[in-house]
N, C-alpha and C. Protein backbone atom coordinates (compact mmCIF):
# COMPACT_ATOMS: atom_id res chain seq x y z
N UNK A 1 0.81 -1.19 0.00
CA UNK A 1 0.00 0.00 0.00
C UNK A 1 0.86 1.27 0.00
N UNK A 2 1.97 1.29 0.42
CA UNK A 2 3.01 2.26 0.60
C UNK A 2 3.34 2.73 -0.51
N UNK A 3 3.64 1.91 -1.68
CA UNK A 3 4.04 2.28 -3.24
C UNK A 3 2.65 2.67 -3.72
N UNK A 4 1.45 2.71 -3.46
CA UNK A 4 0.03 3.07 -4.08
C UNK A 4 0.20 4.07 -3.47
N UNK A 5 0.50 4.38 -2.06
CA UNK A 5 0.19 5.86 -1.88
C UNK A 5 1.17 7.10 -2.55
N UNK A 6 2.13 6.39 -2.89
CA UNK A 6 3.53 7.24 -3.17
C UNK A 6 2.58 8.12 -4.68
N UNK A 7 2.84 6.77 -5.58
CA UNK A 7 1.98 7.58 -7.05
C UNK A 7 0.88 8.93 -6.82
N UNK A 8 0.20 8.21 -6.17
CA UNK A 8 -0.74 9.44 -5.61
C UNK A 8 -0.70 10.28 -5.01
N UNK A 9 0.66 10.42 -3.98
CA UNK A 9 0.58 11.79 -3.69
C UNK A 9 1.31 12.50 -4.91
N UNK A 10 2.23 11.89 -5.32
CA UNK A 10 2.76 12.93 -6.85
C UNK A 10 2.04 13.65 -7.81
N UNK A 11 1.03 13.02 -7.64
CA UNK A 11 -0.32 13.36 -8.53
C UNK A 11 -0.73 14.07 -7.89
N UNK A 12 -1.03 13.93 -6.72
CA UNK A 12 -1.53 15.38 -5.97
C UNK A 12 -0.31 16.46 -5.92
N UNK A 13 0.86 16.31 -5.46
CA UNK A 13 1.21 17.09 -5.71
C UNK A 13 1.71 17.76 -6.90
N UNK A 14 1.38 17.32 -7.73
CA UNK A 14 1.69 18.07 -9.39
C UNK A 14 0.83 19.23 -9.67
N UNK A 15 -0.17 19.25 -9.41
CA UNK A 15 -0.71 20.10 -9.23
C UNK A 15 -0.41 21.62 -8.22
N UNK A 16 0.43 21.53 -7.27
CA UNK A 16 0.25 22.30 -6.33
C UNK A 16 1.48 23.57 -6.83
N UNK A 17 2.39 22.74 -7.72
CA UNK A 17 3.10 23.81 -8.62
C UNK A 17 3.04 24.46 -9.16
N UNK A 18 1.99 24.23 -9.68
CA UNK A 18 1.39 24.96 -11.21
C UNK A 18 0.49 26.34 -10.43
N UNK A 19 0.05 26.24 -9.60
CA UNK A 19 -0.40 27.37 -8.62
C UNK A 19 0.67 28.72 -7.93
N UNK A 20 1.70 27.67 -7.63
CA UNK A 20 2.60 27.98 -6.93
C UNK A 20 3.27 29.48 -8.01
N UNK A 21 3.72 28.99 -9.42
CA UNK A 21 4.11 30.54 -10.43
C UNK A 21 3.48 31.43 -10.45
N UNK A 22 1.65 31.34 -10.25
CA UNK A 22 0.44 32.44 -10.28
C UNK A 22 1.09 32.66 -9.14
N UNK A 23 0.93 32.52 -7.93
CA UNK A 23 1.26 33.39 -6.81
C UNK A 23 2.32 34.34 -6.86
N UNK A 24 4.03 33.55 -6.88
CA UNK A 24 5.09 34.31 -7.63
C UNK A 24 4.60 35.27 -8.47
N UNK A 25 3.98 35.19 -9.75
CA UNK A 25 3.68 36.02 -10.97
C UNK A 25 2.75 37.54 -10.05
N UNK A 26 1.97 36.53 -9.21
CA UNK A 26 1.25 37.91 -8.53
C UNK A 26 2.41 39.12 -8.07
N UNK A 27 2.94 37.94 -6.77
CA UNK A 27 3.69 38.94 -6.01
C UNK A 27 4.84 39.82 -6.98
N UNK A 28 5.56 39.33 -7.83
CA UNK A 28 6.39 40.41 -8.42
C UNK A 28 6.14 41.44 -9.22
N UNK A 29 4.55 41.53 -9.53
CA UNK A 29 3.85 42.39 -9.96
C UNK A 29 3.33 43.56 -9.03
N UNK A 30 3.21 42.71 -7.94
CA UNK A 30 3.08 43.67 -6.92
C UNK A 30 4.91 44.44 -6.26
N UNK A 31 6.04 43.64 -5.88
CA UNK A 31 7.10 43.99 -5.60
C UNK A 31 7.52 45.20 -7.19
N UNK A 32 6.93 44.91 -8.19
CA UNK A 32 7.25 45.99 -9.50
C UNK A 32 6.75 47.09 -8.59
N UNK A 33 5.53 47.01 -8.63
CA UNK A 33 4.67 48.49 -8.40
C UNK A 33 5.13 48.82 -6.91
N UNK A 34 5.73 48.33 -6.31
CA UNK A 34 6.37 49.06 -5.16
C UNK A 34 7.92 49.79 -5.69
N UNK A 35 8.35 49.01 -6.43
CA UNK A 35 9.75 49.38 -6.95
C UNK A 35 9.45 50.97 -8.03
N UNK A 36 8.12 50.91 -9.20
CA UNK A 36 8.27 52.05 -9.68
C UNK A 36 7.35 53.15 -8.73
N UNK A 37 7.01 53.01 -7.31
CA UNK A 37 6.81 53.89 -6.71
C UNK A 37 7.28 54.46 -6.16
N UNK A 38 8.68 53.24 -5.93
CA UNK A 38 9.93 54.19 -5.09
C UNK A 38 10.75 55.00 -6.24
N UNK A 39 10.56 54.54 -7.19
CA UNK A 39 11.23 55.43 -8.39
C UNK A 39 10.72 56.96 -8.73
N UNK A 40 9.42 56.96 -8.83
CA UNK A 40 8.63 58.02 -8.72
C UNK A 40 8.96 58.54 -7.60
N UNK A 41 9.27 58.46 -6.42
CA UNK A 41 9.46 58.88 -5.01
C UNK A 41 10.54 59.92 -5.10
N UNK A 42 11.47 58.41 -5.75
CA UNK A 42 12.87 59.51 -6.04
C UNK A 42 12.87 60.48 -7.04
N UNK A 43 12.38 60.40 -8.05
CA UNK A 43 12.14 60.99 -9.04
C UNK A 43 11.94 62.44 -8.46
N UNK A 44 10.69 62.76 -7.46
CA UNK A 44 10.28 63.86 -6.70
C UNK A 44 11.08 64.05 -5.96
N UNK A 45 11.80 63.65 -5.88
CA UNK A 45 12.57 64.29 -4.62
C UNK A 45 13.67 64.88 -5.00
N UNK A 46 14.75 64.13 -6.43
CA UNK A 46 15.75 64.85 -7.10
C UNK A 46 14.93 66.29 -7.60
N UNK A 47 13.86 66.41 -8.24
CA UNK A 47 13.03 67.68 -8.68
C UNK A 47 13.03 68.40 -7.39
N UNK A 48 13.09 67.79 -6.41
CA UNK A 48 13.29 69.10 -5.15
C UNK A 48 14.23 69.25 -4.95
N UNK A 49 15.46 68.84 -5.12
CA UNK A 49 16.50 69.06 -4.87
C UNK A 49 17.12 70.17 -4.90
N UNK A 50 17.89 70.93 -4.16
CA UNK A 50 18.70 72.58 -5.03
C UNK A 50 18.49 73.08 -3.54
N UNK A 51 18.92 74.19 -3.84
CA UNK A 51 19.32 75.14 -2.77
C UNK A 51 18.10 76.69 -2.78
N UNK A 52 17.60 76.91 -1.95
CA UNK A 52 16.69 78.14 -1.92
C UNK A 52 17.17 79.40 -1.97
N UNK A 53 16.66 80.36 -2.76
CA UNK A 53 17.62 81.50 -2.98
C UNK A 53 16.63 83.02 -3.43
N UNK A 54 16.75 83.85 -3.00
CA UNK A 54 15.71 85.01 -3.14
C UNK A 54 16.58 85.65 -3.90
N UNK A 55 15.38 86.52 -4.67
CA UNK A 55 15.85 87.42 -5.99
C UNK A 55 15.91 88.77 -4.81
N UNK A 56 17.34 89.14 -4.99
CA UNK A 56 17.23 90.43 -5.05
C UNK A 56 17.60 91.92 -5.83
N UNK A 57 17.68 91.18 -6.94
CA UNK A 57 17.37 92.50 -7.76
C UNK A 57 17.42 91.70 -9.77
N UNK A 58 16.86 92.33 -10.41
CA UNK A 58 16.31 91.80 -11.34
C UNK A 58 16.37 92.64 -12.61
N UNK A 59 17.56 92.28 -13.53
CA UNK A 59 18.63 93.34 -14.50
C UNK A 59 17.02 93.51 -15.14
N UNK A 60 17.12 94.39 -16.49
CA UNK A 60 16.33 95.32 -16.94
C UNK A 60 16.96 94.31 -18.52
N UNK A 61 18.15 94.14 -18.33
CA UNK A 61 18.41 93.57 -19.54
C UNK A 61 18.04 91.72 -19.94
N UNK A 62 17.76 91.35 -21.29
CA UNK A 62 16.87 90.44 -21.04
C UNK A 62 18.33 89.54 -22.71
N UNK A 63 18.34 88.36 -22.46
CA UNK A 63 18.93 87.76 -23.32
C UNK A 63 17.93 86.79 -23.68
N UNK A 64 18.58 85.27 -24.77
CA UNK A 64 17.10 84.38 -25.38
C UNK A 64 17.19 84.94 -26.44
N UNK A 65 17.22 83.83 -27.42
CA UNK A 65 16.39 84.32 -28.98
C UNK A 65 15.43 85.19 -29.29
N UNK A 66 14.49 84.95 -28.13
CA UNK A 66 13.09 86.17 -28.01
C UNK A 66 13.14 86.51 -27.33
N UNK A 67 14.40 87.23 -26.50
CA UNK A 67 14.14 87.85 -25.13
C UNK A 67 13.49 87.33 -24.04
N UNK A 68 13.25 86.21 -23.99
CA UNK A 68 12.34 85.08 -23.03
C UNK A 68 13.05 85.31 -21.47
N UNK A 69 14.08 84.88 -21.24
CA UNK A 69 14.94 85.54 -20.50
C UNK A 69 15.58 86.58 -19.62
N UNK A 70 15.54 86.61 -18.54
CA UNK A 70 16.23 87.71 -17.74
C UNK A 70 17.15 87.27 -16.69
N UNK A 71 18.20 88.19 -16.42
CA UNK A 71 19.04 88.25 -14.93
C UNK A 71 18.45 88.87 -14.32
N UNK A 72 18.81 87.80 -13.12
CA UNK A 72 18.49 88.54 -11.96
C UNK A 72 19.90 87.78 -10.46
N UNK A 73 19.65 88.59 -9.72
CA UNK A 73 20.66 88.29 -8.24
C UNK A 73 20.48 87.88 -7.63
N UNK A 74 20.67 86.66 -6.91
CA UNK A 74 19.77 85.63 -6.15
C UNK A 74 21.11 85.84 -4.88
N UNK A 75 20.31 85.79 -3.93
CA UNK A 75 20.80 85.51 -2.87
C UNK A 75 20.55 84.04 -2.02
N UNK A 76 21.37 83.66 -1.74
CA UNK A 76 21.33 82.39 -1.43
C UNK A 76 20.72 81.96 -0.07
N UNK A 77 19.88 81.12 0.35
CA UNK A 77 19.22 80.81 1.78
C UNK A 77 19.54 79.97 2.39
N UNK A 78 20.20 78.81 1.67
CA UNK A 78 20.51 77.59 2.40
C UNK A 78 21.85 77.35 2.02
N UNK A 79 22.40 75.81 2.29
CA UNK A 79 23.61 75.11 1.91
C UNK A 79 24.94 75.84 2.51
N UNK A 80 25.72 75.40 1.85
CA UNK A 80 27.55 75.71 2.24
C UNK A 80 27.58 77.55 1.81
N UNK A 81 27.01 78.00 0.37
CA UNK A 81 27.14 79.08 0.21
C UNK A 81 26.20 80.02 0.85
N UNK A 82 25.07 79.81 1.85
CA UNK A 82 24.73 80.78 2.52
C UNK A 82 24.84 82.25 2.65
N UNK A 83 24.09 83.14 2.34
CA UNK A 83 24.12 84.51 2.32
C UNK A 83 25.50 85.00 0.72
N UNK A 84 25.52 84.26 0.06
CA UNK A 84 26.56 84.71 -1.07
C UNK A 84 25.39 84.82 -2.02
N UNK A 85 25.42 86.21 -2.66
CA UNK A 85 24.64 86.16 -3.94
C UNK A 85 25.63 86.38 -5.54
N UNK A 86 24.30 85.71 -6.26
CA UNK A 86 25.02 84.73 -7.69
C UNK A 86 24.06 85.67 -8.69
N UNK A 87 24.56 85.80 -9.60
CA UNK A 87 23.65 86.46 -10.96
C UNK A 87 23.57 85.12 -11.80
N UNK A 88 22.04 84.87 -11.89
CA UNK A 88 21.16 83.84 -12.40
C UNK A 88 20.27 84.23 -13.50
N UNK A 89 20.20 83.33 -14.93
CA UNK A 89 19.30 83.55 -15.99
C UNK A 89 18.33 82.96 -15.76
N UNK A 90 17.18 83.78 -15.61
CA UNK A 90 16.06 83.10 -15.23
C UNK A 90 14.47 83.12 -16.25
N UNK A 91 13.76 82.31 -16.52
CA UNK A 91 13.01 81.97 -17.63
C UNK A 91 11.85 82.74 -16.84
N UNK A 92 11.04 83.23 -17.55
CA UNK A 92 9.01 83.35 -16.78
C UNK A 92 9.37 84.39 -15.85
N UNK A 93 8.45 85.24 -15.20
CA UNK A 93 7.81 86.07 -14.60
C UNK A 93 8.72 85.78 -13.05
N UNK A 94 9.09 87.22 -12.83
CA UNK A 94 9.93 86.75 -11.76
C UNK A 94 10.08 88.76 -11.25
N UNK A 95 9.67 89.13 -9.78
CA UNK A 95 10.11 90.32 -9.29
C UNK A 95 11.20 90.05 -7.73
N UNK A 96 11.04 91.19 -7.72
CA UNK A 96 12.16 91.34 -5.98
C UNK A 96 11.05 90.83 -5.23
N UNK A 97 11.89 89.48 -4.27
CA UNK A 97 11.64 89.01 -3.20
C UNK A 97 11.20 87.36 -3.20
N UNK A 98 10.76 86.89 -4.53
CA UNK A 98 10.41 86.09 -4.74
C UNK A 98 11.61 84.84 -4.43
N UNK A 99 11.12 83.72 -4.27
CA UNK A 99 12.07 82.75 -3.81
C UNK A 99 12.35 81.66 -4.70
N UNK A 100 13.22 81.34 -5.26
CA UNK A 100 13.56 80.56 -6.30
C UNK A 100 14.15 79.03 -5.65
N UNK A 101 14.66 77.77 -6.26
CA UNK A 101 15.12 76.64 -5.50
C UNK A 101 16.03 76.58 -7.10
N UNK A 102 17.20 76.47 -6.64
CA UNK A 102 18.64 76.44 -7.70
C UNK A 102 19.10 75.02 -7.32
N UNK A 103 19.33 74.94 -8.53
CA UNK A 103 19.70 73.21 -8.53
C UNK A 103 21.32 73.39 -7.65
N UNK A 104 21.84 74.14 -8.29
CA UNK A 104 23.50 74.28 -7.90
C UNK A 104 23.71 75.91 -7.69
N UNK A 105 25.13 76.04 -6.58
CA UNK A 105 25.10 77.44 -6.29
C UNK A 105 26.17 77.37 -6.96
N UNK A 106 27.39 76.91 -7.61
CA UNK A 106 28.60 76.96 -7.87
C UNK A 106 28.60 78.01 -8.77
N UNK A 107 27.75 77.63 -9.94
CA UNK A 107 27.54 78.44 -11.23
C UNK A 107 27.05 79.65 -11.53
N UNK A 108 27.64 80.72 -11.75
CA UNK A 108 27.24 82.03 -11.78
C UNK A 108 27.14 82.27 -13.16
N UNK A 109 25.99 82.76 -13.59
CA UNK A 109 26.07 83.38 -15.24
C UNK A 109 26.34 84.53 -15.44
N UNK A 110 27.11 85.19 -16.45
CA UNK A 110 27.83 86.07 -16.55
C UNK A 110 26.67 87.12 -17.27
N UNK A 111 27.57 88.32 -16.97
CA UNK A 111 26.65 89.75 -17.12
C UNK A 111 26.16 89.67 -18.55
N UNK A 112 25.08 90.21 -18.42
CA UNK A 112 24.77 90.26 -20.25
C UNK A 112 24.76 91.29 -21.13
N UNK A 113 25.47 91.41 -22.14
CA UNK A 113 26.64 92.27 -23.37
C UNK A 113 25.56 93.26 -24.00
N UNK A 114 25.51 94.60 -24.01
CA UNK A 114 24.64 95.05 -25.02
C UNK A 114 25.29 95.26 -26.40
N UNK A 115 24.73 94.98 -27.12
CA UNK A 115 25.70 95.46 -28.45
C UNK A 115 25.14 96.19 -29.14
């Protein structure tokens, strides 16, 4: 009876495999969508990244193919360069006081040329 039961449990268990990949298949579908949420996570968070910096003063002169463009003087709020202000080209609608987030303080853009 020992060799009759053997066959049969194989048979039963043949089955229990074939279940066994749907589950796997579930869960790494689910471990994906945790993985591109932490991606998205990071994603937002490099986009926040930078240093905070107030305009304080905002050239008159405007560079850009279409003039799209203006300088302005940012003073710096956070990080290592603290209180050092940088002349920044800045895109869109922008007056004194407003607060900007700069990816990097290193980079200063240079004065702009009238000709």
């Amino acid at each position: 009876m020992a060799e009759d039961q053997k066959p049969e449990d194989k048979k039963a268990e043949a089955p229990a495999p074939a279940a066994a990949p749907v589950q796997q298949k579930r869960q790494m579908t689910t471990q994906q969508r945790q993985a591109s949420a932490q991606e998205v996570k990071q994603e937002e968070q490099k986009q926040l990244d930078g240093y905070l910096s107030e305009i304080v003063e905002v050239s008159a002169n405007r560079t850009g193919i279409y003039g799209e463009i203006k300088q302005a003087m940012c003073k710096i709020l956070e990080g290592k360069d603290k209180g050092r202000v940088i002349r920044r080209n800045i895109a869109g609608r922008m007056r004194v006081g407003d607060i900007l987030r700069l990816p990097d303080t290193t980079r200063e853009d240079k004065p702009i040329r009238a000709r």
